[in-house]
Protein backbone atom coordinates (compact mmCIF):
# COMPACT_ATOMS: atom_id res chain seq x y z
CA UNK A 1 126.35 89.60 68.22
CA UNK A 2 125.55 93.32 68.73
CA UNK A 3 122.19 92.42 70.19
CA UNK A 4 124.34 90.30 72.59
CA UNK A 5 126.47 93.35 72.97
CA UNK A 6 123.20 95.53 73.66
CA UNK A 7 121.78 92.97 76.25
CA UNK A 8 124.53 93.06 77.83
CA UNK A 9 124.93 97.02 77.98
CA UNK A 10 121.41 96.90 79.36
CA UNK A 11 121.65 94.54 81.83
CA UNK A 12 125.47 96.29 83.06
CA UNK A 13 123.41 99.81 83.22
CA UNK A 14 120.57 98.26 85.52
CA UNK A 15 122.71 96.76 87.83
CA UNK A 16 124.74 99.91 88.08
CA UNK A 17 121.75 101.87 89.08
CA UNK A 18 120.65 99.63 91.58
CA UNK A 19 123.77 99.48 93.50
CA UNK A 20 124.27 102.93 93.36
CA UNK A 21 120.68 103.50 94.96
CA UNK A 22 121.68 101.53 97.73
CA UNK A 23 124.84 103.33 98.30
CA UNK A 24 122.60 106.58 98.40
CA UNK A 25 120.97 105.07 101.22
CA UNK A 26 123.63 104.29 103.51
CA UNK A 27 125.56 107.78 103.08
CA UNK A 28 122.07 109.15 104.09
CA UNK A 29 121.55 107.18 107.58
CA UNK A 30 125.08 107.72 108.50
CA UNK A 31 124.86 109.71 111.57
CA UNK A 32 122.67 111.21 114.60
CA UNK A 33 118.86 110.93 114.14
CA UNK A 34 116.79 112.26 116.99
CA UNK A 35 113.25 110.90 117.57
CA UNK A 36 110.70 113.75 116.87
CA UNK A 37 107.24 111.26 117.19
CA UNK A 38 105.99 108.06 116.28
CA UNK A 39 102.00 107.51 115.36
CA UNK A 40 99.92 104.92 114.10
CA UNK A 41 97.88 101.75 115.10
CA UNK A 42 93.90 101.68 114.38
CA UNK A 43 93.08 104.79 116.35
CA UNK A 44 96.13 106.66 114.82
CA UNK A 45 97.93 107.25 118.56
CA UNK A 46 100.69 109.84 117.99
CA UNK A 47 103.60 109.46 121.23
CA UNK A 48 106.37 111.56 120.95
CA UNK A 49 109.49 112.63 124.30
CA UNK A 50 106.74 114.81 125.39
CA UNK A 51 103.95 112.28 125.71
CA UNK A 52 106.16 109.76 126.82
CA UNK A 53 108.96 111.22 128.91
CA UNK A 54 111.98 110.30 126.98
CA UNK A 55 114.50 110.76 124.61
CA UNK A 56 115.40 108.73 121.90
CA UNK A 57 118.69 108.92 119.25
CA UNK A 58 119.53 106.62 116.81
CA UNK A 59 123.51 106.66 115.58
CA UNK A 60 124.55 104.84 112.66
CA UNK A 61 127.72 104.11 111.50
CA UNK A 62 128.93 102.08 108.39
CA UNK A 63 127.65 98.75 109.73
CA UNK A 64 126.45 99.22 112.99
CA UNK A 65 123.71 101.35 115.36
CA UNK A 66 122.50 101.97 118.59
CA UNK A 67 119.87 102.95 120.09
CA UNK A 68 119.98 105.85 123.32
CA UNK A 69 117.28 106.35 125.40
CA UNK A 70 117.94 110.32 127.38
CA UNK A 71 121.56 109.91 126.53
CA UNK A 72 122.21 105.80 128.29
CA UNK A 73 122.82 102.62 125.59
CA UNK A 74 119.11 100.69 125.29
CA UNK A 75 120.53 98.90 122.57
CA UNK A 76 122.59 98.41 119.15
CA UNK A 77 123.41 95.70 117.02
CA UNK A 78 124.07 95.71 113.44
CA UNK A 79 122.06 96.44 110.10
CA UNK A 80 121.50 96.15 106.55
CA UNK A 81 120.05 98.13 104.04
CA UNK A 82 118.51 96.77 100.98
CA UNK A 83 116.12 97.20 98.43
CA UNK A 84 113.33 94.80 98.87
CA UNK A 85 109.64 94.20 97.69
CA UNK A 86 107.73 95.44 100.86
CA UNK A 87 105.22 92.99 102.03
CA UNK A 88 102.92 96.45 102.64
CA UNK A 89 102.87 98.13 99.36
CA UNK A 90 104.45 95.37 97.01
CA UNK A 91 106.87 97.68 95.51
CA UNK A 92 110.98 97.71 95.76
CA UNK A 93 111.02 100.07 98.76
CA UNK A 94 114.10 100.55 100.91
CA UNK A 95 113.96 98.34 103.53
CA UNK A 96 116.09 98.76 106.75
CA UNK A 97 116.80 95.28 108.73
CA UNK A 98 118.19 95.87 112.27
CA UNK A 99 119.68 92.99 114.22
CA UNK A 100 120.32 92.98 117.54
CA UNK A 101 119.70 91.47 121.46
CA UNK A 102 115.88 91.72 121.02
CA UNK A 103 116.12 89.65 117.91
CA UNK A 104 115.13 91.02 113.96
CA UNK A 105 113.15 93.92 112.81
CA UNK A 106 112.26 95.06 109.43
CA UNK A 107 110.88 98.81 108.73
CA UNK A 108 111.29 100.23 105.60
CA UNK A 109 112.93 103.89 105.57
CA UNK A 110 112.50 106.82 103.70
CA UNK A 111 114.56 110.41 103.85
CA UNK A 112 113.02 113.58 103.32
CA UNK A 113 115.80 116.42 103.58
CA UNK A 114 116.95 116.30 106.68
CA UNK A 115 114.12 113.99 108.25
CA UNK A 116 114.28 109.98 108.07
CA UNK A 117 110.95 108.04 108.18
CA UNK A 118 111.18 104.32 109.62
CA UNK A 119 107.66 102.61 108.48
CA UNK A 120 107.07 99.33 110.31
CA UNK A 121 106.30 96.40 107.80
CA UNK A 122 102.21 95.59 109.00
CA UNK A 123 98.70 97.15 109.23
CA UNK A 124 98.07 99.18 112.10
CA UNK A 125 101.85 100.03 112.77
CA UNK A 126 103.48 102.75 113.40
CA UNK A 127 105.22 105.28 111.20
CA UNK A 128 108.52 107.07 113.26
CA UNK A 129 110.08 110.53 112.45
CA UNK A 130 113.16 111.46 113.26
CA UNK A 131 115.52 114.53 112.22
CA UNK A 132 119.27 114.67 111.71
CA UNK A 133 121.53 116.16 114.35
């Protein structure tokens, strides 16, 4: 019975620290990002509004986002954020799943004070930074 009682404890604690991990997550994205540069692919290509003549913001609320290009709608939808085994690096990573008009996209996402990292799920990709307004 109390090894019962200690599975049980264990498997309670776990589950408590995974849900609170992904609550982390969303009170981070809430918000205003703003799209510093993107760079990747085999050459390692860096584009950023300079390069490329835009802006670009991303707002998230509780369940939804949207995407502005220099301030007009280019797009929105909603999204989820789970833990997941990424298909790049096998691990549980955060993995950010955006649905919208131009149909699914996976990246996973990582935070870094005040900077958010969106790293697309495949080889030669790109890797996006963006900073908190």
């Amino acid at each position: 019975m109390k090894r019962l009682l200690s599975i049980l404890v264990i498997v309670v604690l776990i589950s408590s620290c995974q849900k609170s991990e992904i609550k982390i997550g969303y009170d981070a994205i809430i918000g205003q990002w703003e799209w510093v540069q993107s760079s990747g692919g085999f050459t390692g290509w860096t584009i950023s509004p300079a390069t490329e003549g835009y802006t670009s913001t991303l707002q998230f609320t509780k369940d939804k986002y949207r995407v502005f290009r220099n301030d007009s709608l280019f797009a929105e939808g909603s999204y989820k954020l789970e833990m997941k085994v990424s298909s790049m690096t096998s691990n549980k990573e955060k993995v950010l799943m955006l649905v919208s008009d131009f149909g699914p996209a996976n990246q996973r996402v990582e935070f870094e004070g005040k900077k958010m990292f969106l790293i697309d799920e495949c080889y030669d990709c790109f890797i996006s930074e963006y900073i908190k307004k």
